[in-house]
Protein backbone atom coordinates (compact mmCIF):
# COMPACT_ATOMS: atom_id res chain seq x y z
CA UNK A 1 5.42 -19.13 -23.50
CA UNK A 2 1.80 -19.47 -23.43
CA UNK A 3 0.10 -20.50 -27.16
CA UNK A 4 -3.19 -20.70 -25.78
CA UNK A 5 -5.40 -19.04 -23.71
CA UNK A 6 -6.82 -21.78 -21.87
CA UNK A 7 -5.45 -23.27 -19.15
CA UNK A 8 -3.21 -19.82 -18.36
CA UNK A 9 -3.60 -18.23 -15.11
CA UNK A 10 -4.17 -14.56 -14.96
CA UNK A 11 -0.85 -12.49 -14.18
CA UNK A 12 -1.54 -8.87 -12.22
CA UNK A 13 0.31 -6.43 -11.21
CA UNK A 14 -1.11 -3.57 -9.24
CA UNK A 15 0.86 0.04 -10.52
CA UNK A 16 1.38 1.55 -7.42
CA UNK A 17 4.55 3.22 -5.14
CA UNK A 18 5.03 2.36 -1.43
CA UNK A 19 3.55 5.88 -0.54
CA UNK A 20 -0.03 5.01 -2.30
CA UNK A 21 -0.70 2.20 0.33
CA UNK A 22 -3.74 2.84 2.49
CA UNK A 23 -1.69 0.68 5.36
CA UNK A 24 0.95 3.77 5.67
CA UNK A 25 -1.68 6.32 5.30
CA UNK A 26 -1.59 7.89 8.59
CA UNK A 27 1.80 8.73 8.01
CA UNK A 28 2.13 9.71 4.58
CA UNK A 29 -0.66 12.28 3.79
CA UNK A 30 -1.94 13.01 -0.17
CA UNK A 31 -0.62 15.99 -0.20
CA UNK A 32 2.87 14.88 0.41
CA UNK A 33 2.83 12.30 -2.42
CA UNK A 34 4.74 14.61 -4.73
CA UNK A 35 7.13 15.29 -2.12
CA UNK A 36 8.16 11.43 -2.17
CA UNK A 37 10.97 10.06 -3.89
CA UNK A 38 9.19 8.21 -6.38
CA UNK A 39 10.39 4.33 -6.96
CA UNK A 40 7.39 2.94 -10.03
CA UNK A 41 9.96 2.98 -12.58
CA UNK A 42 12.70 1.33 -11.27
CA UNK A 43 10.48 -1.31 -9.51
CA UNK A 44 8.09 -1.87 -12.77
CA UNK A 45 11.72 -2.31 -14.71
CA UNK A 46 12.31 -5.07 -12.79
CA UNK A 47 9.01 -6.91 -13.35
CA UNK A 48 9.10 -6.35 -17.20
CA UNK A 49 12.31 -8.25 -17.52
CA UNK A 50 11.24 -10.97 -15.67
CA UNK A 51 8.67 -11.63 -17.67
CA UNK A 52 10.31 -10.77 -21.03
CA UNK A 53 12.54 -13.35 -19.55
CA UNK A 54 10.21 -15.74 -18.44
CA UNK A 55 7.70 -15.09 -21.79
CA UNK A 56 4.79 -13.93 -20.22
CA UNK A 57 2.00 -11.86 -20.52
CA UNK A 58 0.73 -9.99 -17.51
CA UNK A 59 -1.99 -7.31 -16.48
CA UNK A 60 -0.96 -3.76 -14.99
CA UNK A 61 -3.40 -2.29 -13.31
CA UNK A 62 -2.34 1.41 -13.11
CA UNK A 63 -3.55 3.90 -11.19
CA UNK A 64 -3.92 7.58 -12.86
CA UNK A 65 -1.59 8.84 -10.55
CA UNK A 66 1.28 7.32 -11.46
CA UNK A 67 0.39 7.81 -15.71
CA UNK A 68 0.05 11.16 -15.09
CA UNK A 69 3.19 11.93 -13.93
CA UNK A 70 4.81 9.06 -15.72
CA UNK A 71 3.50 7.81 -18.61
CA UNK A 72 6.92 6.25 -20.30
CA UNK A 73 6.19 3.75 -17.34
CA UNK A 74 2.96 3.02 -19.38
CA UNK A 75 4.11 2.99 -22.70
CA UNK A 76 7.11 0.54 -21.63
CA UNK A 77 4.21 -1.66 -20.73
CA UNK A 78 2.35 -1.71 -23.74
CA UNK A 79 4.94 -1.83 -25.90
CA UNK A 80 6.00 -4.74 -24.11
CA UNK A 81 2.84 -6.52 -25.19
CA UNK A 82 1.62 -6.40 -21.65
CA UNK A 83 -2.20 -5.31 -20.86
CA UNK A 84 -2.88 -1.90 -19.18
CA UNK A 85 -5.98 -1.73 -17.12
CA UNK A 86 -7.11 0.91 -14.93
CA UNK A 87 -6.38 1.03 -10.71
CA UNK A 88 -8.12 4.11 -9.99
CA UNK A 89 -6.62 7.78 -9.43
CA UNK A 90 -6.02 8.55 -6.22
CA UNK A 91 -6.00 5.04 -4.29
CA UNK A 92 -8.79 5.60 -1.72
CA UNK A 93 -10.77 3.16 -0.44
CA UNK A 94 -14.01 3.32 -2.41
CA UNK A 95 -16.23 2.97 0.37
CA UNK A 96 -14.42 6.08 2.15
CA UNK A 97 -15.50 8.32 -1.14
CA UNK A 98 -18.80 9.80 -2.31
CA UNK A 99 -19.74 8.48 -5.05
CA UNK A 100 -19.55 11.78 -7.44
CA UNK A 101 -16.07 11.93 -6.63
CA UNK A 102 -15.22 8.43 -7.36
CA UNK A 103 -17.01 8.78 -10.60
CA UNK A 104 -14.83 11.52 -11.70
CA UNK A 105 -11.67 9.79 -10.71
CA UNK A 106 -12.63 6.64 -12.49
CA UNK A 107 -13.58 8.39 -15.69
CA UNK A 108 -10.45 10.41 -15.28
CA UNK A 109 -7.84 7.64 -15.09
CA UNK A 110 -9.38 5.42 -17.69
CA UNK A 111 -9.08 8.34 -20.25
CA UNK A 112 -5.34 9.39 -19.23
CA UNK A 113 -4.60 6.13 -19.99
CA UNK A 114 -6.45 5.96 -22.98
CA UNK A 115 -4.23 8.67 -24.14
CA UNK A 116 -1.43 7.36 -23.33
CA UNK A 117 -1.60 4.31 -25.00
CA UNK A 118 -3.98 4.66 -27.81
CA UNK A 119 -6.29 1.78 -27.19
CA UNK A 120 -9.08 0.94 -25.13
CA UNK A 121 -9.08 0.46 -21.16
CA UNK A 122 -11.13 -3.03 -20.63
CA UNK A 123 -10.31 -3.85 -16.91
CA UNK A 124 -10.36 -2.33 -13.45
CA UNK A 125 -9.23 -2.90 -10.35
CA UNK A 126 -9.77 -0.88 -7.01
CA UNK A 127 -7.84 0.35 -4.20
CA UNK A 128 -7.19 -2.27 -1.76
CA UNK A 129 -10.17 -4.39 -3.22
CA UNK A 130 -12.51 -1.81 -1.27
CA UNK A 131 -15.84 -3.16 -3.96
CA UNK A 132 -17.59 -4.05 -0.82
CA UNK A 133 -21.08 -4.76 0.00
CA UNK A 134 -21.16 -0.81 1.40
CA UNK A 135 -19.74 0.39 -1.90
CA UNK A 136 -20.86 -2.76 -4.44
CA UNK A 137 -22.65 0.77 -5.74
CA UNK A 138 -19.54 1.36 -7.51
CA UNK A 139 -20.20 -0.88 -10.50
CA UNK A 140 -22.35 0.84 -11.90
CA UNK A 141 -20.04 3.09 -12.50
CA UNK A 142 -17.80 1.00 -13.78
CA UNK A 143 -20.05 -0.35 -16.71
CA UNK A 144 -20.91 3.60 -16.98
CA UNK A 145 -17.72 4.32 -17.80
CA UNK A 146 -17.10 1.38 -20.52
CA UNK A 147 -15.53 -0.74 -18.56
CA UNK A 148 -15.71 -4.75 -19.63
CA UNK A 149 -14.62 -6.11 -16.51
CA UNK A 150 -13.76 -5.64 -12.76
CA UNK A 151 -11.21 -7.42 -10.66
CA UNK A 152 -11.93 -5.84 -7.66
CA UNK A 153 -14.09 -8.26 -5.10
CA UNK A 154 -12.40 -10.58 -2.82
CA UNK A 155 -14.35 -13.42 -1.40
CA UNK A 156 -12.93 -13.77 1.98
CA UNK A 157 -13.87 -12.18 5.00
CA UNK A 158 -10.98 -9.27 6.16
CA UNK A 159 -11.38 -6.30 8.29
CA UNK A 160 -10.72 -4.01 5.41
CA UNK A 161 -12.42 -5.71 2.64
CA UNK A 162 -13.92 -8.82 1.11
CA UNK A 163 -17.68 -10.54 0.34
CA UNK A 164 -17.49 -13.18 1.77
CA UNK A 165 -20.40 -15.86 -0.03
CA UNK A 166 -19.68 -13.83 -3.42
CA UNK A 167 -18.50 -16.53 -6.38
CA UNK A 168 -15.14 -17.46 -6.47
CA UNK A 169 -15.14 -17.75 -10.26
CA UNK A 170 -14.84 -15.14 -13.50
CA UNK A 171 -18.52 -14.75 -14.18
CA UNK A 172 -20.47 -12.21 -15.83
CA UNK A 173 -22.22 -10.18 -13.11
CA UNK A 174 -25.87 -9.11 -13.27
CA UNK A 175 -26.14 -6.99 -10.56
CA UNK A 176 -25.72 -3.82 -11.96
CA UNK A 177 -28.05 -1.15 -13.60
CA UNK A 178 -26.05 -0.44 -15.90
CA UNK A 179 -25.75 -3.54 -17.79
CA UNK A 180 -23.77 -6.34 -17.22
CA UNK A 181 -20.13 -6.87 -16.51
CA UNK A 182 -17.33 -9.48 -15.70
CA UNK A 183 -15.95 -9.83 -12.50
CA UNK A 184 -13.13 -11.76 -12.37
CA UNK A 185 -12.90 -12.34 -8.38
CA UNK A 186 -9.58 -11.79 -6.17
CA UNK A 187 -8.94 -15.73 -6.17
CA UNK A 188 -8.85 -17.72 -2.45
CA UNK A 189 -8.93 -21.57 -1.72
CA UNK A 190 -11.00 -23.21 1.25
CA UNK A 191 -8.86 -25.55 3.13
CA UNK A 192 -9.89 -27.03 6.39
CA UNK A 193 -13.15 -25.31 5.67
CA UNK A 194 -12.13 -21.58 5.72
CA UNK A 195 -11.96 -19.54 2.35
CA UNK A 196 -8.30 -18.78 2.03
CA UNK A 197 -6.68 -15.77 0.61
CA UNK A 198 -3.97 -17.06 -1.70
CA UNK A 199 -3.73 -14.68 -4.74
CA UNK A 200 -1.01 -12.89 -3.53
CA UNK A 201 1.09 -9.41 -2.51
CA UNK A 202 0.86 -9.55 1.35
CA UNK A 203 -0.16 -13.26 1.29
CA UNK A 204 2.73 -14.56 -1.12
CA UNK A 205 5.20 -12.82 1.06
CA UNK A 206 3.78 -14.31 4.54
CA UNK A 207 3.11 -17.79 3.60
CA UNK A 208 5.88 -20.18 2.62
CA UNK A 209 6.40 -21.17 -0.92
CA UNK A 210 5.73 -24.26 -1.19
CA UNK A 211 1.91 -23.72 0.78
CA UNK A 212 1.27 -21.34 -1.82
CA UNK A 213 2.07 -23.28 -4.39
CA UNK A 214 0.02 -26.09 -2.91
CA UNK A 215 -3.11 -23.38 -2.83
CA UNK A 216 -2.80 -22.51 -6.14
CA UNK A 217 -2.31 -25.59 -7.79
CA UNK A 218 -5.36 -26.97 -6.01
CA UNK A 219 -7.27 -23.66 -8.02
CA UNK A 220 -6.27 -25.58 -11.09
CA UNK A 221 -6.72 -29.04 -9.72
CA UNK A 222 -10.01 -28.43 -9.80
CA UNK A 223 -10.84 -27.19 -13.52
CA UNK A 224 -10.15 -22.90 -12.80
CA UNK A 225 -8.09 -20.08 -13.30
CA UNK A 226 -6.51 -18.46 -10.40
CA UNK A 227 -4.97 -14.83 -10.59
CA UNK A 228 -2.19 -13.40 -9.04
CA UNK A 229 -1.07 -9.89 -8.10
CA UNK A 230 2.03 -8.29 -6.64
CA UNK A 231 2.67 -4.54 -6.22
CA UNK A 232 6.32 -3.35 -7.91
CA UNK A 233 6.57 -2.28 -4.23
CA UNK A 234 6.78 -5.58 -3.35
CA UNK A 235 10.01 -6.65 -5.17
CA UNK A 236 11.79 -3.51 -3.74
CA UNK A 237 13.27 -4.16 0.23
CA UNK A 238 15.27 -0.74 -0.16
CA UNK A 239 11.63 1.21 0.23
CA UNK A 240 11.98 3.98 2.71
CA UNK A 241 10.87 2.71 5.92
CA UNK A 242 7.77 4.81 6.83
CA UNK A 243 7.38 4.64 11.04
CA UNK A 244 4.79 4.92 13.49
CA UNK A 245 2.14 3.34 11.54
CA UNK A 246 0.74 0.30 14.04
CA UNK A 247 2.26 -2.85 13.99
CA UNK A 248 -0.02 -4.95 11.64
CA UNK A 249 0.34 -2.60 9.24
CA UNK A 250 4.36 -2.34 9.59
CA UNK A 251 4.01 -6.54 9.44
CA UNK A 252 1.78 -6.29 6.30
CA UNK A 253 3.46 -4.10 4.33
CA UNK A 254 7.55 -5.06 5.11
CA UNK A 255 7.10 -8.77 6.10
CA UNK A 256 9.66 -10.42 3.73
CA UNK A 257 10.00 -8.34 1.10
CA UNK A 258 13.21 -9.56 0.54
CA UNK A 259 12.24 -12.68 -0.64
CA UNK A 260 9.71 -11.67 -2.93
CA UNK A 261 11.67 -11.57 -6.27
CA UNK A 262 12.55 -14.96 -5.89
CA UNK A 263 9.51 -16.07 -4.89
CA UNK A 264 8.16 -14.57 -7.85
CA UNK A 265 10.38 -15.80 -10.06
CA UNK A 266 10.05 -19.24 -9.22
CA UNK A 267 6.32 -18.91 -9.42
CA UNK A 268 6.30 -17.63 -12.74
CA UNK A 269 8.27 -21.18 -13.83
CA UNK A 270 5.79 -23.39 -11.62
CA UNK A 271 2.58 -22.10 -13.42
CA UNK A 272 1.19 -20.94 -16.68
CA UNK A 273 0.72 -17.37 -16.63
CA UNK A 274 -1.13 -14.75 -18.78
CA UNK A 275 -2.77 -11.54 -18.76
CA UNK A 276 -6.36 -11.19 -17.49
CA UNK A 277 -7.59 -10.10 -20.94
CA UNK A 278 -6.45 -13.10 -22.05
CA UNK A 279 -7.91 -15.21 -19.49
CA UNK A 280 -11.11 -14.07 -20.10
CA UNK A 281 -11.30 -14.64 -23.97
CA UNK A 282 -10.05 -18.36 -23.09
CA UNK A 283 -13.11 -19.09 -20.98
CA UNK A 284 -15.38 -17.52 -23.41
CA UNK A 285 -16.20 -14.24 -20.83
CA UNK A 286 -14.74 -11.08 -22.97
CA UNK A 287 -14.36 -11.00 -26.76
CA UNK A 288 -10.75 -10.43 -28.43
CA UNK A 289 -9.61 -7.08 -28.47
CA UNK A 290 -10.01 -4.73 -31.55
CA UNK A 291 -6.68 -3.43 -30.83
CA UNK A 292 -3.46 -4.17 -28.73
CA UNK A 293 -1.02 -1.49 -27.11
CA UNK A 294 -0.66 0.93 -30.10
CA UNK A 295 1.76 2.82 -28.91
């Protein structure tokens, strides 16, 4: 059980169902969402009794969506002492959306959850990472809408997101005008002189174990915090299987996801885990929260 802040890694979990993911979009349209048989609760079941198990405290990024239509999910998650933080509405790539529509969504979803759990929304967290330098507009949004920090920028080049030279560490970011915010960076390693992804979901399932345990413990080898994130999608191999969708994005999506529970749990016993709230009052970056999951 973590006692102090410091030294903890930051523990996320992005609050989404199989049919949200922009790699099985050209199957699965919006408008069919509500058709879906929806999975969220079971899946986020699982995940809060591993941690009440293992003691932690973790970060659920949520998207609107899914509090709208089930916000018991969210109050099991704040009553469990966990920290909700927002993922968005509607899961589109920010880049792909003008920019009065994404600032409705994002003002939308942070107050639903509000709502729902009587306390204030600090974090965000966007679709598929898509803060890019083509949409790094969207922050200013962000701090519009009260927002005290981002997770949303991964420093790694990818053909659907990532800034590549952008720092690899929390920091409080000054390039918005708005005001400033923290960004606490989608964490990667460079080994053999290439940035890395390491921080998890697709990449936890595709490398081995032990060679992300290796990357991650190098993260804190060196004096910093990594984070990691799964989707509750990801500890569920009975998904429907959704067809006809290209082969790398069949291979991202269903590559070993029936090794990902145990994968996770023995990751949770190998490293020190909190939420990202809490990661980010350790090192001095956000200020202790007024209030915590009043539900």
């Amino acid at each position: 059980v973590v006692t102090s802040y410091v030294g903890a890694n930051a523990l996320t979990i992005d609050v989404e169902d199989y049919f949200h993911v922009a790699a099985l979009k050209s199957q699965i349209p919006v408008e069919s969402w509500d058709t879906r048989e929806c999975r969220v609760e079971r899946n986020v079941d699982v995940l809060l009794q591993m941690f009440e198990d293992q003691g932690v405290t973790a970060t659920f990024f949520t998207l609107g969506w899914i509090a709208e239509r089930y916000p018991r999910v969210i109050e099991r998650i704040a009553k469990q002492g966990h920290e909700v933080a927002s993922h968005g509405y509607s899961h589109q790539l920010i880049y792909n959306q003008e920019q009065d529509v994404f600032r409705e969504e994002t003002f939308k979803s942070k107050a639903i959850l509000e709502d729902i759990i009587q306390a204030p929304i600090r974090g965000y967290r966007a679709a598929s990472y898509s803060i890019t330098e083509r949409s790094i507009w969207a922050i200013d949004t962000l701090v519009e809408a009260g927002f005290e920090y981002d997770s949303s920028i991964f420093p790694v080049r990818h053909d659907l997101y990532g800034i590549p030279d952008f720092p690899k560490q929390p920091h409080v970011y000054k390039g918005s005008k708005k005001g400033d915010i923290v960004e606490f960076p989608i964490s990667s390693v460079n080994m053999f002189g290439y940035q890395l992804p390491i921080a998890g979901g697709g990449y936890f399932r595709l490398f081995p174990y032990w060679f992300t345990k290796y990357g991650l413990s190098k993260i804190n080898k060196d004096g910093d915090a990594f984070m990691f994130y799964l989707h509750p999608w990801e500890v569920d191999p009975g998904q429907p299987r959704v067809k006809n969708v290209g082969w790398k994005s069949t291979f991202r999506h269903y590559n070993n996801l029936a090794k990902c529970q145990a994968r996770l749990a023995q990751l949770l016993k190998d490293f020190e885990f909190t939420s990202m709230e809490n990661v980010l009052i350790g090192r001095g970056l956000l200020a202790k929260s007024p209030q915590k999951g009043q539900v």
